[in-house]
PDB file of N, CA and C in Angstrom:
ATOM      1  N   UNK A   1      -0.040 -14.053 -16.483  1.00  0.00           N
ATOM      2  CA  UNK A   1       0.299 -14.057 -15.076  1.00  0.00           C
ATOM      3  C   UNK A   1       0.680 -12.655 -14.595  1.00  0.00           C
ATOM      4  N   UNK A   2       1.570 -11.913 -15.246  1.00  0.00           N
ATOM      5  CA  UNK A   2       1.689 -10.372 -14.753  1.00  0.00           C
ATOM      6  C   UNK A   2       0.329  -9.604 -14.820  1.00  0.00           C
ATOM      7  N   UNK A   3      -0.560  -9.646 -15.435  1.00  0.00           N
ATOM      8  CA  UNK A   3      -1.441  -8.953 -15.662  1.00  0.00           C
ATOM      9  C   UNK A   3      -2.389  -9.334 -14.514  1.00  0.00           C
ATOM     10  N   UNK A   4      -2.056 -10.672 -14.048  1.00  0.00           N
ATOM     11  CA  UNK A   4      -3.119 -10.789 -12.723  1.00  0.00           C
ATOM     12  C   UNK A   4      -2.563 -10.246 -11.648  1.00  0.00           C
ATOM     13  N   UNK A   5      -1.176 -10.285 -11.149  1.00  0.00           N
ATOM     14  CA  UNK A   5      -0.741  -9.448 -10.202  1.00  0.00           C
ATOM     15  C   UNK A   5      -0.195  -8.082 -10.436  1.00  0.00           C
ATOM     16  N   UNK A   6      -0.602  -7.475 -11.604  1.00  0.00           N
ATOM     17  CA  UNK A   6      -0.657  -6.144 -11.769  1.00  0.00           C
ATOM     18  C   UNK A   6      -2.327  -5.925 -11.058  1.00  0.00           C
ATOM     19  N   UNK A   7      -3.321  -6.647 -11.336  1.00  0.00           N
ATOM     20  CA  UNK A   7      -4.491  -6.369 -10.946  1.00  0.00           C
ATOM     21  C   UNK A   7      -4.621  -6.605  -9.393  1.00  0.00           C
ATOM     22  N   UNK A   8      -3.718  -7.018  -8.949  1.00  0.00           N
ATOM     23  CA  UNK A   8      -3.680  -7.794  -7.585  1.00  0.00           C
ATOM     24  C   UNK A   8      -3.081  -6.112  -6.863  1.00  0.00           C
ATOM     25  N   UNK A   9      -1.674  -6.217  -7.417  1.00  0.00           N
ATOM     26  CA  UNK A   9      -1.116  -4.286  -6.431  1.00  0.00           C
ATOM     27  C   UNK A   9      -2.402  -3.768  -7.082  1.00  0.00           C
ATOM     28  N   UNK A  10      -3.246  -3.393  -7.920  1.00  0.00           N
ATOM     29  CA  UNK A  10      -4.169  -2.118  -7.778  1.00  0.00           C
ATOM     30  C   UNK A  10      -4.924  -2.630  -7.096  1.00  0.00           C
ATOM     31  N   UNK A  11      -5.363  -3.315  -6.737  1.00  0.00           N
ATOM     32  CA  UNK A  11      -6.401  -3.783  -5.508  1.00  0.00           C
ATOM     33  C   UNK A  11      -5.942  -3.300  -4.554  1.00  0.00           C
ATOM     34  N   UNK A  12      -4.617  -3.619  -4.219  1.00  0.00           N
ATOM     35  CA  UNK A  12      -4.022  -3.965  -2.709  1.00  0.00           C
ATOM     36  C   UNK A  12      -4.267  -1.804  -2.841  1.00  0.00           C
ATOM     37  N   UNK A  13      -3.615  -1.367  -3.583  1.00  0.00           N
ATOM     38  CA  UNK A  13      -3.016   0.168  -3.473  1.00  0.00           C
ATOM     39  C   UNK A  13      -4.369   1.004  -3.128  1.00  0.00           C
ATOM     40  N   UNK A  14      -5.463   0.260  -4.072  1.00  0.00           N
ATOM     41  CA  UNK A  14      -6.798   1.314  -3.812  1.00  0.00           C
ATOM     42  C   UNK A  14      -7.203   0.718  -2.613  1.00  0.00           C
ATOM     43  N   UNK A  15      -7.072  -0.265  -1.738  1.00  0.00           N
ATOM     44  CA  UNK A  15      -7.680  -0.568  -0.444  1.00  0.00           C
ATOM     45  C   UNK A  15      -6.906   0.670   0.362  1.00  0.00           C
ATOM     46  N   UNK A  16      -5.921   0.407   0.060  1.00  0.00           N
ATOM     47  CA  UNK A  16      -4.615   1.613   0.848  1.00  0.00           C
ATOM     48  C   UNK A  16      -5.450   3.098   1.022  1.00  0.00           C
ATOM     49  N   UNK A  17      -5.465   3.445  -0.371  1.00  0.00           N
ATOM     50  CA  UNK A  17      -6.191   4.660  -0.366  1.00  0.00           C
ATOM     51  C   UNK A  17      -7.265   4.937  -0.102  1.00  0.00           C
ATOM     52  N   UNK A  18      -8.591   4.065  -0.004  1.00  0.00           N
ATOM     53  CA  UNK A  18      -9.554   4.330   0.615  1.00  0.00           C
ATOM     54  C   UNK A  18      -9.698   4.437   2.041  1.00  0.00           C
ATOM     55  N   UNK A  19      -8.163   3.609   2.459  1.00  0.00           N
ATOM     56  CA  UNK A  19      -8.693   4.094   4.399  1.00  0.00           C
ATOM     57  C   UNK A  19      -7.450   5.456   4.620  1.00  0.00           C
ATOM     58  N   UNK A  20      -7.253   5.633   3.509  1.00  0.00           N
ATOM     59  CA  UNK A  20      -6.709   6.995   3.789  1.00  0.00           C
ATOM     60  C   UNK A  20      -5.937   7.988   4.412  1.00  0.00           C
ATOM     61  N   UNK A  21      -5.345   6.440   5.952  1.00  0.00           N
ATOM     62  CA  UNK A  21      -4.416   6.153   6.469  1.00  0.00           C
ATOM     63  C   UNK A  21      -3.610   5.289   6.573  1.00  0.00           C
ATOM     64  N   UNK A  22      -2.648   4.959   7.702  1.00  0.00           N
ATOM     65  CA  UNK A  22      -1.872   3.637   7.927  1.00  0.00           C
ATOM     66  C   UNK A  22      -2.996   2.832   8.719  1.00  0.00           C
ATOM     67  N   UNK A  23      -2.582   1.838   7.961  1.00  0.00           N
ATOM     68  CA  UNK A  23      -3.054   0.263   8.743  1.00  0.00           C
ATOM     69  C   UNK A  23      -2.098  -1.068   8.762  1.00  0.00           C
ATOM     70  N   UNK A  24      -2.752  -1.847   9.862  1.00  0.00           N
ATOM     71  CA  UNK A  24      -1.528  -3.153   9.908  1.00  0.00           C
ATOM     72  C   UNK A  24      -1.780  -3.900   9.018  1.00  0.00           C
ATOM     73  N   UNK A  25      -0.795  -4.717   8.367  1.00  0.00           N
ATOM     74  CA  UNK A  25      -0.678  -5.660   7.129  1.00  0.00           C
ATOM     75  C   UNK A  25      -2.304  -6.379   7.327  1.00  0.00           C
ATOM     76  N   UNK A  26      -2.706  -7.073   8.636  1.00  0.00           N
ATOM     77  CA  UNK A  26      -3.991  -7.584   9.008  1.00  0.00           C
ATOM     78  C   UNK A  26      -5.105  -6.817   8.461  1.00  0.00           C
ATOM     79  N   UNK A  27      -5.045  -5.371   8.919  1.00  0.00           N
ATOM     80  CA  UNK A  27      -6.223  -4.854   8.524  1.00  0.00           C
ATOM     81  C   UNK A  27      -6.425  -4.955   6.820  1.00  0.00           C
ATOM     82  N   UNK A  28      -5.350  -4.687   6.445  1.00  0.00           N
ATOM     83  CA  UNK A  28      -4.971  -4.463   4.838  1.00  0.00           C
ATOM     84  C   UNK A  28      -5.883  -5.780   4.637  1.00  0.00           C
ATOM     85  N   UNK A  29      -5.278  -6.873   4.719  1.00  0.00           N
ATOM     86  CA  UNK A  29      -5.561  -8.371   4.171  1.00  0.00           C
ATOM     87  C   UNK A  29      -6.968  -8.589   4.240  1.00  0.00           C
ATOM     88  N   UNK A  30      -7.873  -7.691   5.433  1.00  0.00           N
ATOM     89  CA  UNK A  30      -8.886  -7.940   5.622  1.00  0.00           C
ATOM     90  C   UNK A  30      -9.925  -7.363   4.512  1.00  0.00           C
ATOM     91  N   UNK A  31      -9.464  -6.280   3.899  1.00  0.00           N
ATOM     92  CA  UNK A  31     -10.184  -5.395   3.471  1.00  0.00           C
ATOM     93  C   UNK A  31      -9.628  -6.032   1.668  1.00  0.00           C
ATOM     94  N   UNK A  32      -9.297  -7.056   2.113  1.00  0.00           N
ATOM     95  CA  UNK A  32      -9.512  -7.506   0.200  1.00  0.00           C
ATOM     96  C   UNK A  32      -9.176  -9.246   0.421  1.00  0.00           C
ATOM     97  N   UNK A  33     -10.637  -9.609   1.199  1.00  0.00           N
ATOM     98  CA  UNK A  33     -10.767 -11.055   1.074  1.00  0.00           C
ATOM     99  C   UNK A  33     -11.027 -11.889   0.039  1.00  0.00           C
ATOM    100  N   UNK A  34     -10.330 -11.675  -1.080  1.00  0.00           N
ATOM    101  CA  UNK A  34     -10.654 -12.484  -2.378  1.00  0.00           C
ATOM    102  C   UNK A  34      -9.453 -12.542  -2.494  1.00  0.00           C
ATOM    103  N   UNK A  35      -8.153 -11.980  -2.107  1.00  0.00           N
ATOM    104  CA  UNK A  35      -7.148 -12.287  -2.024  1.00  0.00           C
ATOM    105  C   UNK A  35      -6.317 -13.086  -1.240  1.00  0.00           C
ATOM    106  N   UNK A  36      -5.199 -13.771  -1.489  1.00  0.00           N
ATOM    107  CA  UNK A  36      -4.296 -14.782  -0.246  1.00  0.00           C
ATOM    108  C   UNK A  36      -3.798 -13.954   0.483  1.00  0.00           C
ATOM    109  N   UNK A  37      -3.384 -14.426   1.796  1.00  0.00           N
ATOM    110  CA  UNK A  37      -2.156 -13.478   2.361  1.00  0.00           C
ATOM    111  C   UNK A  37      -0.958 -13.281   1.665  1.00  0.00           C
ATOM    112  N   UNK A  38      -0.875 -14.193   0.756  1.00  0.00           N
ATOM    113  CA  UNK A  38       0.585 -14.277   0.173  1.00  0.00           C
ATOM    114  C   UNK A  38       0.411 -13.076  -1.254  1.00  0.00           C
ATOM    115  N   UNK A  39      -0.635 -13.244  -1.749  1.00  0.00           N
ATOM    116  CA  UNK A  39      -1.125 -12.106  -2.754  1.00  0.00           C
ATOM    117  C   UNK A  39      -0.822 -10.705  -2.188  1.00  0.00           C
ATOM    118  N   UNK A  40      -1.694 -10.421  -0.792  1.00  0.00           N
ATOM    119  CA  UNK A  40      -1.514  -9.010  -0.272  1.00  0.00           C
ATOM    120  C   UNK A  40       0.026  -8.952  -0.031  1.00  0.00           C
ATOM    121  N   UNK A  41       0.914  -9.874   0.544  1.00  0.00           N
ATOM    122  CA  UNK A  41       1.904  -9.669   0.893  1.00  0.00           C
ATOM    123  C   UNK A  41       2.783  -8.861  -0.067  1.00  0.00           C
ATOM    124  N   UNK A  42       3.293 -10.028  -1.327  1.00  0.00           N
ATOM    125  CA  UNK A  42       3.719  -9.290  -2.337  1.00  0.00           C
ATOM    126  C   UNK A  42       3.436  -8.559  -2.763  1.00  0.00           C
ATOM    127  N   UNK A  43       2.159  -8.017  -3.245  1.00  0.00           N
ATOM    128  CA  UNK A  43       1.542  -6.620  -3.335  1.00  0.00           C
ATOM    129  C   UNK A  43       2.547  -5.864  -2.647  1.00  0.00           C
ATOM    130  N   UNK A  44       2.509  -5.611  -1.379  1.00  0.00           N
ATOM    131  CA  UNK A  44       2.651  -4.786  -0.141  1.00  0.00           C
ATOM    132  C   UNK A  44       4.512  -4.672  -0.590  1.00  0.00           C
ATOM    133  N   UNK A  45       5.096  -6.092  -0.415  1.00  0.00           N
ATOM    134  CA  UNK A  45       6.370  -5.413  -0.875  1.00  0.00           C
ATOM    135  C   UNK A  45       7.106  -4.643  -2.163  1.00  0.00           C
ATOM    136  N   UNK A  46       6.180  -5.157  -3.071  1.00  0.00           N
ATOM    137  CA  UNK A  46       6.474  -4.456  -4.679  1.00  0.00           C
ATOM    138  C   UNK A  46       5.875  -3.113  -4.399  1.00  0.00           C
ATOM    139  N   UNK A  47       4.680  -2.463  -3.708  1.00  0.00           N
ATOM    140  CA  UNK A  47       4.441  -1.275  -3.671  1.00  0.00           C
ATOM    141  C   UNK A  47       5.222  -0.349  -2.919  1.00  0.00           C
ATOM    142  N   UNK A  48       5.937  -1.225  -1.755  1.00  0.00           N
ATOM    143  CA  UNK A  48       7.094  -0.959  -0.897  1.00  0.00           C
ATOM    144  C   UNK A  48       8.414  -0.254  -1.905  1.00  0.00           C
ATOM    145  N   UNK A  49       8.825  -1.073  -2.558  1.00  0.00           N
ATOM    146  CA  UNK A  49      10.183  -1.334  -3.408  1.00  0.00           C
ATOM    147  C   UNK A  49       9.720   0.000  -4.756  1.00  0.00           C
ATOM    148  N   UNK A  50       8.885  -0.051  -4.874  1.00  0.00           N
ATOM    149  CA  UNK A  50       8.446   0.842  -5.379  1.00  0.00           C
ATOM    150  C   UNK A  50       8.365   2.067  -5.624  1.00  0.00           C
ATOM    151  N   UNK A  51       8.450   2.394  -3.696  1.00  0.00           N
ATOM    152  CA  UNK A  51       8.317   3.507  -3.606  1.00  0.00           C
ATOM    153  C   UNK A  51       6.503   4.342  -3.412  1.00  0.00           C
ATOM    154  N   UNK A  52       5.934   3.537  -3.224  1.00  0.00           N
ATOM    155  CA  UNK A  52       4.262   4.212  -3.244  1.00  0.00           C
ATOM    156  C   UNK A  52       3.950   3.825  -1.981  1.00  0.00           C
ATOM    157  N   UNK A  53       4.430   3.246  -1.187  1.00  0.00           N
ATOM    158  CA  UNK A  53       4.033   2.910  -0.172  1.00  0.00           C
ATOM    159  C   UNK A  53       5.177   2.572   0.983  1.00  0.00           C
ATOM    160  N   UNK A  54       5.144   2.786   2.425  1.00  0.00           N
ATOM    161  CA  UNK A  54       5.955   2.591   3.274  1.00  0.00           C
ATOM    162  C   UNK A  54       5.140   1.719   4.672  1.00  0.00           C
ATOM    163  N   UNK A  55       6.583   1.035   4.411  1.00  0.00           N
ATOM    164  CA  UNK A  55       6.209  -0.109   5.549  1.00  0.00           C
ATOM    165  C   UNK A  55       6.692  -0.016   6.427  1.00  0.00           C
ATOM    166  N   UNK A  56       6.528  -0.298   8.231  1.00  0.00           N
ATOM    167  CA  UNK A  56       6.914   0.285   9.493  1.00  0.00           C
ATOM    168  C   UNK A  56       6.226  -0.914   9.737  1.00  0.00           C
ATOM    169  N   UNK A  57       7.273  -1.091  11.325  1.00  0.00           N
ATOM    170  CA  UNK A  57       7.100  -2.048  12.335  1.00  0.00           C
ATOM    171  C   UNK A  57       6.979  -1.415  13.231  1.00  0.00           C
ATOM    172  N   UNK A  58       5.781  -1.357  14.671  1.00  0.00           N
ATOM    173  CA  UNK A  58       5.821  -0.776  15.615  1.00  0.00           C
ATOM    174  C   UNK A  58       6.171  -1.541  17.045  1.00  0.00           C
ATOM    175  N   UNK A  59       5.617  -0.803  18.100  1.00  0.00           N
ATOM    176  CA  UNK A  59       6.553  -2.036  18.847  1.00  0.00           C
ATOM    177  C   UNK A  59       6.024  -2.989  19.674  1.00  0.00           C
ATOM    178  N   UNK A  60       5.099  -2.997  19.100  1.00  0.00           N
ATOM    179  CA  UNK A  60       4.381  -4.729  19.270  1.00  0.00           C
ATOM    180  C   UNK A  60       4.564  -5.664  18.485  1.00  0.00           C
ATOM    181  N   UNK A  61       5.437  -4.996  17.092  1.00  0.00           N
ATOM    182  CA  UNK A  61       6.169  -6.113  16.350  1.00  0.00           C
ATOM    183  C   UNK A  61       4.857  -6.277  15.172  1.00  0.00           C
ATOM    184  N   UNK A  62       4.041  -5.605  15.446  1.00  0.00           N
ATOM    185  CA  UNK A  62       2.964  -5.331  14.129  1.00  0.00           C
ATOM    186  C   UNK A  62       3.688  -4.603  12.550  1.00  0.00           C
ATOM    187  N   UNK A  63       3.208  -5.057  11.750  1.00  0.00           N
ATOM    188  CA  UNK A  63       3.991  -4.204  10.443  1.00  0.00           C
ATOM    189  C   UNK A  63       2.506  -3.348  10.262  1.00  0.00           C
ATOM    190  N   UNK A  64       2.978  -1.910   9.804  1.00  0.00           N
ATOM    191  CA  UNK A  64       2.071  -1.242   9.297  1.00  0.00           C
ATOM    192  C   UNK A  64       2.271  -0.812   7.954  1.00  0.00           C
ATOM    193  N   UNK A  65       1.320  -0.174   7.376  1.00  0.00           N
ATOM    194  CA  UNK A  65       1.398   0.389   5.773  1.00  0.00           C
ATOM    195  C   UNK A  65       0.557   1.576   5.941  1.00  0.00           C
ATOM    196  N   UNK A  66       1.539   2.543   5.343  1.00  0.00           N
ATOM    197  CA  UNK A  66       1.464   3.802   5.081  1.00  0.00           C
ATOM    198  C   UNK A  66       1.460   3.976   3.705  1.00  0.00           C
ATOM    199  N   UNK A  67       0.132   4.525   2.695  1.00  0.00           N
ATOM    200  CA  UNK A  67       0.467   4.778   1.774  1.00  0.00           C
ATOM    201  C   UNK A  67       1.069   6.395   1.221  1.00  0.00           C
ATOM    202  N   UNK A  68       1.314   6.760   0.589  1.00  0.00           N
ATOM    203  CA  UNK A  68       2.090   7.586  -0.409  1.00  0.00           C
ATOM    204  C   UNK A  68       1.119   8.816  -0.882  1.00  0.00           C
ATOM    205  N   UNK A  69       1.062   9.917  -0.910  1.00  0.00           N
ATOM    206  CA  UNK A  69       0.098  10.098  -2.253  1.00  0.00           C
ATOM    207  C   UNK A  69       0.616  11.480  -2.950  1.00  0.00           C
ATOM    208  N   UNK A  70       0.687  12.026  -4.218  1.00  0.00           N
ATOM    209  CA  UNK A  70       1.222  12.695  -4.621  1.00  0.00           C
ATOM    210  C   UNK A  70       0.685  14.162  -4.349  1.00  0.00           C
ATOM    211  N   UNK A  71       1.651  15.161  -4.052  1.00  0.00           N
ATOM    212  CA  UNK A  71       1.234  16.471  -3.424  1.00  0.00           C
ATOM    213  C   UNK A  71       1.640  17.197  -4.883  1.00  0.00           C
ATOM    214  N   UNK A  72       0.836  18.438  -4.907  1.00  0.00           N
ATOM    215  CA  UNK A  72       1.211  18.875  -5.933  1.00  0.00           C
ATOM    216  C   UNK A  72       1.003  20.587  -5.630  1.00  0.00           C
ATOM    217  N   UNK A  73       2.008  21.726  -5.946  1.00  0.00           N
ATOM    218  CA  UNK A  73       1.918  23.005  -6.259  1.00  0.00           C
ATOM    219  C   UNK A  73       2.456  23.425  -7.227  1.00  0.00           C
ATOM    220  N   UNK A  74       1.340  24.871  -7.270  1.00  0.00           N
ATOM    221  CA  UNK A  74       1.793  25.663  -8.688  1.00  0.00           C
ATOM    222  C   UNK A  74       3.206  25.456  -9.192  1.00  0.00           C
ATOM    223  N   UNK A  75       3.404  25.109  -9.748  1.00  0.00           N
ATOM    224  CA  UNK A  75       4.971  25.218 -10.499  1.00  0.00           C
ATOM    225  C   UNK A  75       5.617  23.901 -10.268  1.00  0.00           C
ATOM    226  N   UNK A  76       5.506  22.937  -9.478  1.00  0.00           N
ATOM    227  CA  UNK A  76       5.991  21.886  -9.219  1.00  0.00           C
ATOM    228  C   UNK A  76       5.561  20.560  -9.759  1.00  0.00           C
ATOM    229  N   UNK A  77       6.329  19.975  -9.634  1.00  0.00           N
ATOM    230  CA  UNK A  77       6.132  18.653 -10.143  1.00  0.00           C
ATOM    231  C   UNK A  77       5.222  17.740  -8.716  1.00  0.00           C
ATOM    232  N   UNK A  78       4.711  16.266  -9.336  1.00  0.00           N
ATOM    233  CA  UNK A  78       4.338  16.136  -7.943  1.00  0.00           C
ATOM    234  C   UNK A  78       5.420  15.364  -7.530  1.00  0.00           C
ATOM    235  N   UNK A  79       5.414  15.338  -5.817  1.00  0.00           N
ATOM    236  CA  UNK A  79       6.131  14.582  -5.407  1.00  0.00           C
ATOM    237  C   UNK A  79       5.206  13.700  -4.069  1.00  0.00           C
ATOM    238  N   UNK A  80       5.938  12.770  -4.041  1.00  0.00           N
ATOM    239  CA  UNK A  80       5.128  11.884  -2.771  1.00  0.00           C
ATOM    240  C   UNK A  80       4.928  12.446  -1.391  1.00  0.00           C
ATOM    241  N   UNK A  81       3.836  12.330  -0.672  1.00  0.00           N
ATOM    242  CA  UNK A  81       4.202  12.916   0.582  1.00  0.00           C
ATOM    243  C   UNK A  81       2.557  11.880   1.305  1.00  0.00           C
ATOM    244  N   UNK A  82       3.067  11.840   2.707  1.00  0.00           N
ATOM    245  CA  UNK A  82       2.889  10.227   3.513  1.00  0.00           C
ATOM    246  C   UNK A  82       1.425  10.985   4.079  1.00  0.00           C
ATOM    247  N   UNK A  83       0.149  10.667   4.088  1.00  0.00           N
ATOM    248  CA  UNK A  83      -1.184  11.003   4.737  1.00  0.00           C
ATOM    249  C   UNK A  83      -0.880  10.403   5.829  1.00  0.00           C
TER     250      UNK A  83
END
């Protein structure tokens, strides 16, 4: 059972990263119809809690998702920073 919703957040995370911006939880859900809403959901909050991803409400009361992605310079470690 973990191993299917470990496969479930990398789904949800690489949909994230292929649109390369923020999108609403809707668009998200759309773009991985083999999944439940309830699948993307949790996804969305464990990647949340996580830390790889940030979630925002705008003010139409839409939730959006912003993913994460790691920046990196000479000498540094990476750290997260929001596309």
């Amino acid at each position: 059972m973990v191993l299917v919703f470990a496969a479930i957040i990398v789904r949800v995370h690489c949909a994230l990263e292929q649109l390369g911006t923020d999108c609403s939880m809707e668009e998200l859900a759309n773009l991985c119809p083999e999944l439940t809403r309830n699948q993307v959901i949790r996804a969305i909050d464990y990647l949340d809690r996580a830390g790889e991803i940030r979630v925002t409400r705008d003010g139409n009361g839409t939730y959006r998702v912003q993913v994460y992605h790691a920046v990196t310079s000479a000498g540094s470690s990476a750290a997260p920073a929001l596309v």
